[in-house]
C-alpha atoms as a PDB file:
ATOM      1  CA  UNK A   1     -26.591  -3.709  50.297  1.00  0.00           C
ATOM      2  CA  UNK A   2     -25.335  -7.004  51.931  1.00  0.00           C
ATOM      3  CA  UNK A   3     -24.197  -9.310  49.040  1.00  0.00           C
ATOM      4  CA  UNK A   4     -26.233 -12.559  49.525  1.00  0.00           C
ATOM      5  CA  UNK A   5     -23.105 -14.700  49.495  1.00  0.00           C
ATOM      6  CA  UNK A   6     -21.560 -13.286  52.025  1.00  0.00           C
ATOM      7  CA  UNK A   7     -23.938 -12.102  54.419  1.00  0.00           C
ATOM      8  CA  UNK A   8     -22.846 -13.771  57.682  1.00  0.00           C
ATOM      9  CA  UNK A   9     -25.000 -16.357  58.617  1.00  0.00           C
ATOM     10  CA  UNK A  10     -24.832 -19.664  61.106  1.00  0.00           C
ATOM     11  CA  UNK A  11     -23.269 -21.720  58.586  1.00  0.00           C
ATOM     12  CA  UNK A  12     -20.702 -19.096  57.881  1.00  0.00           C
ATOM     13  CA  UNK A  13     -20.298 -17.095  60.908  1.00  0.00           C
ATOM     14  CA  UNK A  14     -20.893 -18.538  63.830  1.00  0.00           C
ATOM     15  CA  UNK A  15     -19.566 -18.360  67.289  1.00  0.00           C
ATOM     16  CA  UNK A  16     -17.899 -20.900  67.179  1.00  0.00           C
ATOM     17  CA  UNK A  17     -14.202 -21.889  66.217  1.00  0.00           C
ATOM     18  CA  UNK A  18     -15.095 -23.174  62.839  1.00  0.00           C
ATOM     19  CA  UNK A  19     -17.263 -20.646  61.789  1.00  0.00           C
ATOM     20  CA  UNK A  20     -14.793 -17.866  62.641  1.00  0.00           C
ATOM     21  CA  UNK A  21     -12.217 -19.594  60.339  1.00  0.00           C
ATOM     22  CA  UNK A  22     -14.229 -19.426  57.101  1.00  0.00           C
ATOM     23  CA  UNK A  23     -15.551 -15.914  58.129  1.00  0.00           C
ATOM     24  CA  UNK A  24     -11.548 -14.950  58.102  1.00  0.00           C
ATOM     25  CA  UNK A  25     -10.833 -16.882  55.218  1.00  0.00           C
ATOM     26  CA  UNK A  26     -13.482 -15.087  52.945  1.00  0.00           C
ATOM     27  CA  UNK A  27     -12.795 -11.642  54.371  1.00  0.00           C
ATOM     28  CA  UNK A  28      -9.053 -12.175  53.533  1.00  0.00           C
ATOM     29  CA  UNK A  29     -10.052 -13.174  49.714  1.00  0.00           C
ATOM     30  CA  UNK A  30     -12.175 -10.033  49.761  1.00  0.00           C
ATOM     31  CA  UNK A  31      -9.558  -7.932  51.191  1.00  0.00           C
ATOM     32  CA  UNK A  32      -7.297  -8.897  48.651  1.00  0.00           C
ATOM     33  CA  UNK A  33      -9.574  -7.692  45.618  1.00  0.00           C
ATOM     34  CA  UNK A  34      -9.642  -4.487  47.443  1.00  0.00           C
ATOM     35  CA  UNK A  35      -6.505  -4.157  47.201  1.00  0.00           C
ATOM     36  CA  UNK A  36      -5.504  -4.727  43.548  1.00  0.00           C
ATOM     37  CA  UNK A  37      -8.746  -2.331  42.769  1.00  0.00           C
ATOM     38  CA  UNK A  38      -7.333   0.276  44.674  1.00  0.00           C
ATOM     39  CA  UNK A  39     -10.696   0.765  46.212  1.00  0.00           C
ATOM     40  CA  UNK A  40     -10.798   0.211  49.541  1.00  0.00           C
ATOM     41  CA  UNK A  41     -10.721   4.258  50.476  1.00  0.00           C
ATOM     42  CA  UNK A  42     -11.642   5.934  47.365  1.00  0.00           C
ATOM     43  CA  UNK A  43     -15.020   7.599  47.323  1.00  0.00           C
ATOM     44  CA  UNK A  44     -17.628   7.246  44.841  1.00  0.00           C
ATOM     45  CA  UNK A  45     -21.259   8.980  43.881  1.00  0.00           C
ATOM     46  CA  UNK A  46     -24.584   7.976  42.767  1.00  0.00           C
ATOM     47  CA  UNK A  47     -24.889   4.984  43.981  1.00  0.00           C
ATOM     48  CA  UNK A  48     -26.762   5.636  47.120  1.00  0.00           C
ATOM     49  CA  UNK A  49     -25.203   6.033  49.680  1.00  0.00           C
ATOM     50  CA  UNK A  50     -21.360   4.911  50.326  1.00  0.00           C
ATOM     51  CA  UNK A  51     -18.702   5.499  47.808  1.00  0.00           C
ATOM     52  CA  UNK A  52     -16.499   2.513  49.096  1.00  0.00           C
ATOM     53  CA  UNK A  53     -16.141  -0.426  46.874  1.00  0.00           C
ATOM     54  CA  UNK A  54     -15.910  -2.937  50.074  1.00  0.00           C
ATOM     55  CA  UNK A  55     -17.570  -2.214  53.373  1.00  0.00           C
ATOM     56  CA  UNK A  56     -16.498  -3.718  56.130  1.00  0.00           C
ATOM     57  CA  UNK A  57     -18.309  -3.687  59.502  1.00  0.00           C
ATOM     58  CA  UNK A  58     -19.137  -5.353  62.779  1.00  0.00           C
ATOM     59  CA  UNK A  59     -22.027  -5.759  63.979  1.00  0.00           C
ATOM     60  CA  UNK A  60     -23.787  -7.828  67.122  1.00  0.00           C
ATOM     61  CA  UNK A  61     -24.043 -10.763  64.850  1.00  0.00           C
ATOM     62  CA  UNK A  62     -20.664 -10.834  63.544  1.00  0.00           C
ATOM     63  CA  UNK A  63     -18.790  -8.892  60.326  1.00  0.00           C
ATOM     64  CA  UNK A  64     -20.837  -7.217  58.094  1.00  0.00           C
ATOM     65  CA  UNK A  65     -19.245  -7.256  54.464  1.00  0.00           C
ATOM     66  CA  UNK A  66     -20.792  -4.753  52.080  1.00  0.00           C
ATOM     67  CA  UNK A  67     -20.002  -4.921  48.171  1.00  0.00           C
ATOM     68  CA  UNK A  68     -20.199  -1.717  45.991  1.00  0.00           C
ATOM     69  CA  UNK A  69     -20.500  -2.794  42.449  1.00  0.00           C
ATOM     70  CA  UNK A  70     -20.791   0.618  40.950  1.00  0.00           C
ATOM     71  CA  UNK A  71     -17.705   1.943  43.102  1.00  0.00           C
ATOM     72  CA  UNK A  72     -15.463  -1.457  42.197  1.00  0.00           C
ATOM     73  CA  UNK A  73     -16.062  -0.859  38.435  1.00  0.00           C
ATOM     74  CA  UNK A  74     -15.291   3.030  38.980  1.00  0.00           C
ATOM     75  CA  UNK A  75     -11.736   1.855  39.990  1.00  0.00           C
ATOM     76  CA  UNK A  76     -11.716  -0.265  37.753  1.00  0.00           C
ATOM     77  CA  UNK A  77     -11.999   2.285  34.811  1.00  0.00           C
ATOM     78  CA  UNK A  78     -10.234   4.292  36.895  1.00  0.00           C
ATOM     79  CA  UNK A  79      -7.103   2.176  37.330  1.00  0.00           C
ATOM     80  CA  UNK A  80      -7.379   1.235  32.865  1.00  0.00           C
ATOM     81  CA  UNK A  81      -6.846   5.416  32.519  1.00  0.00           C
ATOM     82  CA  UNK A  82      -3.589   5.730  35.063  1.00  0.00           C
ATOM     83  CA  UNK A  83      -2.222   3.145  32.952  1.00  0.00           C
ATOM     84  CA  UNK A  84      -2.872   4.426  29.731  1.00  0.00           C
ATOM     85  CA  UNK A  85      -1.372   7.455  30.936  1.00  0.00           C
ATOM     86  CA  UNK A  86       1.502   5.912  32.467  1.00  0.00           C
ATOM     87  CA  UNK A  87       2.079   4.325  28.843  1.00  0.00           C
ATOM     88  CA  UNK A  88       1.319   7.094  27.031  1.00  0.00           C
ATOM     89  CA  UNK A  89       3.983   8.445  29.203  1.00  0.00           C
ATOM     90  CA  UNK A  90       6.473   6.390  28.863  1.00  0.00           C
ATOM     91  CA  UNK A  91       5.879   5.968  24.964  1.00  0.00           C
ATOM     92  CA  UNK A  92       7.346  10.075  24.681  1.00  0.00           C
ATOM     93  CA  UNK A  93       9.960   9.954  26.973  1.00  0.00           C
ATOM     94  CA  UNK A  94      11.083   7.199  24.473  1.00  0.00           C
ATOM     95  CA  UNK A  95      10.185   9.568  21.500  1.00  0.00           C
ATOM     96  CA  UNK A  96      12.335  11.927  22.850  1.00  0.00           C
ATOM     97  CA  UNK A  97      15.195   9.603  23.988  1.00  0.00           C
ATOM     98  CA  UNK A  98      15.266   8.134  20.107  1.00  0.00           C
ATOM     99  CA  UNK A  99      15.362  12.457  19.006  1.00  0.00           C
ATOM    100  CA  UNK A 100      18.082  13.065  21.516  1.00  0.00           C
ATOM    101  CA  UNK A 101      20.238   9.925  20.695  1.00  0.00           C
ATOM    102  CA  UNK A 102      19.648  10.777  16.955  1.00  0.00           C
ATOM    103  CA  UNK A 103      20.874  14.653  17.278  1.00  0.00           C
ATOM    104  CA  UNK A 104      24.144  13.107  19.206  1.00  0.00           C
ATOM    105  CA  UNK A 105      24.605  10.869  16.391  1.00  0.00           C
ATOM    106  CA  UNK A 106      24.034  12.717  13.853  1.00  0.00           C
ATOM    107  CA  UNK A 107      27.368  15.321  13.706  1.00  0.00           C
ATOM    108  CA  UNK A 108      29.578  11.999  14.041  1.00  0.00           C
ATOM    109  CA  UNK A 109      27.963  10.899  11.090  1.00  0.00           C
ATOM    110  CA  UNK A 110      28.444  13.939   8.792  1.00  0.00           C
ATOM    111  CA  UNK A 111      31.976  13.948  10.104  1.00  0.00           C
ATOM    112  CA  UNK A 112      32.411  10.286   9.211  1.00  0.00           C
ATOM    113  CA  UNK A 113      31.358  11.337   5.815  1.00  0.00           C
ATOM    114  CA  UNK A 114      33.256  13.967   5.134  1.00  0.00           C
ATOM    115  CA  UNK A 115      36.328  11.888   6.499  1.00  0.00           C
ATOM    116  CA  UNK A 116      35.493   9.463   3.767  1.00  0.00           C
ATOM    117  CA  UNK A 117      35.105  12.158   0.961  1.00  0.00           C
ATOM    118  CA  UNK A 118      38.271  13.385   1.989  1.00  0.00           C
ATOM    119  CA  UNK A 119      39.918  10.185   1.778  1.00  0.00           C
ATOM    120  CA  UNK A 120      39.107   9.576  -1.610  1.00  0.00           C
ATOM    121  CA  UNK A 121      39.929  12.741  -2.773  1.00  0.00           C
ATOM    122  CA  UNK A 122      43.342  12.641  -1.862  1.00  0.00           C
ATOM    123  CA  UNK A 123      43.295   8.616  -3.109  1.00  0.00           C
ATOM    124  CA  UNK A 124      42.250  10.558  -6.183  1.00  0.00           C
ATOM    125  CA  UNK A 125      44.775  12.895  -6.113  1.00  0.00           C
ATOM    126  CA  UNK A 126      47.970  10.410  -5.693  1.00  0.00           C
ATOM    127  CA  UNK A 127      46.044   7.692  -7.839  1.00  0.00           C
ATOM    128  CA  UNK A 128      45.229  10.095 -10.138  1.00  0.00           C
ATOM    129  CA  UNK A 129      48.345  11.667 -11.788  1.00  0.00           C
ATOM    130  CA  UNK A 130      49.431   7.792 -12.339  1.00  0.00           C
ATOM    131  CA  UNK A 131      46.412   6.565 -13.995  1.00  0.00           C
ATOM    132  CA  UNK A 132      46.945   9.545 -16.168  1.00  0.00           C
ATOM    133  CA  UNK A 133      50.765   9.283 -17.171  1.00  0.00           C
ATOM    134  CA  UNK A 134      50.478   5.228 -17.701  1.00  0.00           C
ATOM    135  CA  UNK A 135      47.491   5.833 -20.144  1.00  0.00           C
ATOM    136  CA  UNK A 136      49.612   8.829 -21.836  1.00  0.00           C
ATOM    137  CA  UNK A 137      52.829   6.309 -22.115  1.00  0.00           C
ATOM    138  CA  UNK A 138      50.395   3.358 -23.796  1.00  0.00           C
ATOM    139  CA  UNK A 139      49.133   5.707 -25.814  1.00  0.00           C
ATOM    140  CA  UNK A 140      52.484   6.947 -26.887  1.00  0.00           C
ATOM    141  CA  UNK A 141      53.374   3.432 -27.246  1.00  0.00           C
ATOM    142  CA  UNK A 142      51.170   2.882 -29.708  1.00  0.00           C
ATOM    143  CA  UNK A 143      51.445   5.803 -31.790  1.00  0.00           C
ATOM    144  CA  UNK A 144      55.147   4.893 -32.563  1.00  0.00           C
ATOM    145  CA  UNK A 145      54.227   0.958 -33.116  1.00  0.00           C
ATOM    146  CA  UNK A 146      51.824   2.383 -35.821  1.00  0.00           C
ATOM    147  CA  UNK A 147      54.454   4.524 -37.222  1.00  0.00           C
ATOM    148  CA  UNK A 148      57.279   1.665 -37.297  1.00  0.00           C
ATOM    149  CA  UNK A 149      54.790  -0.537 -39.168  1.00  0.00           C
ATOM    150  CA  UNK A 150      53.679   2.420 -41.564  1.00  0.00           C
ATOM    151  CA  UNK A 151      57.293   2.758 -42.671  1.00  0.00           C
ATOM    152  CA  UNK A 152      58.430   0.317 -45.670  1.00  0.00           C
ATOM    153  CA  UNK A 153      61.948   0.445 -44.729  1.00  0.00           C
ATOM    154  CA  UNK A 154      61.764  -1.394 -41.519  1.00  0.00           C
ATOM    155  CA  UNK A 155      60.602  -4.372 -40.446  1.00  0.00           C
ATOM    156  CA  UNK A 156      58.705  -3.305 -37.351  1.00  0.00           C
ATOM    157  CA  UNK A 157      57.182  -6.658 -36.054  1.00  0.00           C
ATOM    158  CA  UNK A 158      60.840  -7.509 -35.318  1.00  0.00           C
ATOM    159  CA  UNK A 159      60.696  -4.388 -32.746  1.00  0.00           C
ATOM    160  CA  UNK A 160      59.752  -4.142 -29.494  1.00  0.00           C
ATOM    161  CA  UNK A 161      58.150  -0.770 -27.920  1.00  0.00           C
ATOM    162  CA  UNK A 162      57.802   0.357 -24.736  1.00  0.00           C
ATOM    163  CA  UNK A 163      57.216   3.893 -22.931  1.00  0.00           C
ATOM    164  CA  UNK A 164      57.828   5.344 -19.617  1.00  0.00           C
ATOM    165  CA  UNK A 165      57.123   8.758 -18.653  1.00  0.00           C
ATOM    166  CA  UNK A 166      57.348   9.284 -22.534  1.00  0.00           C
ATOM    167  CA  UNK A 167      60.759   8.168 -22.575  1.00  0.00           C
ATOM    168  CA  UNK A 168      60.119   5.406 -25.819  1.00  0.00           C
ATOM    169  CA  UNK A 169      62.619   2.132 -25.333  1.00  0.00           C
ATOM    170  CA  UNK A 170      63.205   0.106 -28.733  1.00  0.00           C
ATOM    171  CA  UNK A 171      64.103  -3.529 -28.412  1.00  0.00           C
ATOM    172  CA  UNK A 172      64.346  -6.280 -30.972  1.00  0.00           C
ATOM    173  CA  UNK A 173      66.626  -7.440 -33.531  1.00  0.00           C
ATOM    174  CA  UNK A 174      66.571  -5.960 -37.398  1.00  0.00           C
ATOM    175  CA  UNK A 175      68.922  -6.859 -40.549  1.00  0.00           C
ATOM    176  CA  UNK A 176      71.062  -3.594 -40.742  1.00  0.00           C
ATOM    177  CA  UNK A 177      72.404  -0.497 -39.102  1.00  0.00           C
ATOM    178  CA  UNK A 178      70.207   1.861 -41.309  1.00  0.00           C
ATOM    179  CA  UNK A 179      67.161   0.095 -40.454  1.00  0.00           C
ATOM    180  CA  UNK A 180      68.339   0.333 -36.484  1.00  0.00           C
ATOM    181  CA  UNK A 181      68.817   4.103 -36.912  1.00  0.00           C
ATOM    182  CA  UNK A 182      65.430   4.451 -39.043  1.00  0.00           C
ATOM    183  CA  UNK A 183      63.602   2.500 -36.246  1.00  0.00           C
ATOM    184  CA  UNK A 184      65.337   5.294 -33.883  1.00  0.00           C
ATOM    185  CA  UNK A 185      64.322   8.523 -36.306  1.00  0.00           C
ATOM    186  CA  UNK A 186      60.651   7.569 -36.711  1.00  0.00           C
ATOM    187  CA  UNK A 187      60.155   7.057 -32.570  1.00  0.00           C
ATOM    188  CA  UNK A 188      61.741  10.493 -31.948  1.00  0.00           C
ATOM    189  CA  UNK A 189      59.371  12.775 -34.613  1.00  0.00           C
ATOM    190  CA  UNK A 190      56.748  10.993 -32.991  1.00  0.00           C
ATOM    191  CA  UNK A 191      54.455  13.700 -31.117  1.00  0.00           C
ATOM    192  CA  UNK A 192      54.672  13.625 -27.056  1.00  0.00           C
ATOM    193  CA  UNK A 193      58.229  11.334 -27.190  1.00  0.00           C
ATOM    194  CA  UNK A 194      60.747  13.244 -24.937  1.00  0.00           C
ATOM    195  CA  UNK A 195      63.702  10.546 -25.681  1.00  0.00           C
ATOM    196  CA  UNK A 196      64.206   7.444 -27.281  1.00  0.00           C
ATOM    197  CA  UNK A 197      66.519   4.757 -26.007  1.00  0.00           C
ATOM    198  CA  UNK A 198      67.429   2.536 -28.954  1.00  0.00           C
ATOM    199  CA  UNK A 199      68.660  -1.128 -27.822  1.00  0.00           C
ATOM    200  CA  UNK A 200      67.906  -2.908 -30.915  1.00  0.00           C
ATOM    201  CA  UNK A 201      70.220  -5.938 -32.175  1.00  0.00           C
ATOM    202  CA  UNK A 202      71.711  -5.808 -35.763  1.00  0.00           C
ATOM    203  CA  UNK A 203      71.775  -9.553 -36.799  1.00  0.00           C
ATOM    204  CA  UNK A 204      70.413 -12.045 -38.677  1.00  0.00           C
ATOM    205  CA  UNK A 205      66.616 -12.217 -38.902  1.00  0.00           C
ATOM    206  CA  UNK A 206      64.204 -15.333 -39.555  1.00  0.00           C
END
């Protein structure tokens, strides 16, 4: 059918210069929703007769303009399922660019671990040995400090101890000779010490 508001009539179309002007002016407007419908040659059905959302004819009184409800909201719908698709599209080709990037990363990562695991083990393995012999030498330390203090012939607070790859190093100052050599005796029968070095002073004590 001939919409109503656009049927060309003398106060729209006329003849004359005027009247051509606003003919042209709604045409274009009309043209244009064509165009972003998508509908000006796309066919339709059941709405008797053409499948054309916009008709556009001319006629002995002028330009004709036909509008085609059902057909414009057919490309409508139309046009809301190509872009659902298109974004449904584009949504897995992401899906798969986030897999592919993920399978490229993930090798670097496993090597970047095992780099790091392998880095502390061998951290371990120099750090290691040290930890151990320093705790064996304190421990030695002790011992001997425990046996110096145990004994009743020397005065062992006067006596410095200190260990080294369980080589034992006596400092200090005592009253006597004997209790120098006794301090000396007691370190070496002390389990784990491989050598004592005895540089304790024989002198007058407070």
């Amino acid at each position: 059918m001939i919409h109503p508001l656009i049927h060309p009539t003398p106060h729209l179309i006329g003849r004359a210069g005027r009247g051509r002007s606003r003919a042209i002016a709604i045409l274009t407007g009309l043209l244009a929703v064509a165009v972003v419908c998508g509908a000006c040659g796309q066919r339709g059905s059941g709405d008797g007769g053409s499948g054309r959302a916009i008709r556009v004819e001319r006629g002995p009184q002028g330009t004709e303009i036909e509008l085609n409800p059902g057909a414009a909201q057919r490309n409508l719908d139309q046009a809301g399922r190509d872009l659902q698709r298109s974004a449904d599209q584009a949504g897995r080709s992401l899906e798969r660019g986030a897999r592919e990037v993920g399978a490229q990363l993930a090798p670097a990562a496993r090597q970047a671990g095992d780099a790091l695991k392998q880095g502390a083990r061998e951290v371990g393995d120099k750090v290691g040995p040290t930890v151990r012999r320093a705790a064996a030498d304190a421990a030695l330390t002790a011992k001997v400090q425990a046996k110096l203090l145990a004994d009743p012939e020397i005065k062992a607070l006067k006596i410095d101890v200190s260990t080294v790859d369980g080589v034992v190093t006596l400092g200090g100052r005592v009253g006597t000779a004997e209790e120098k050599a006794a301090a000396e005796r007691v370190a070496l029968h002390t389990d784990g010490v491989q050598r004592v070095v005895n540089a304790i002073e024989v002198g007058a004590t407070d």
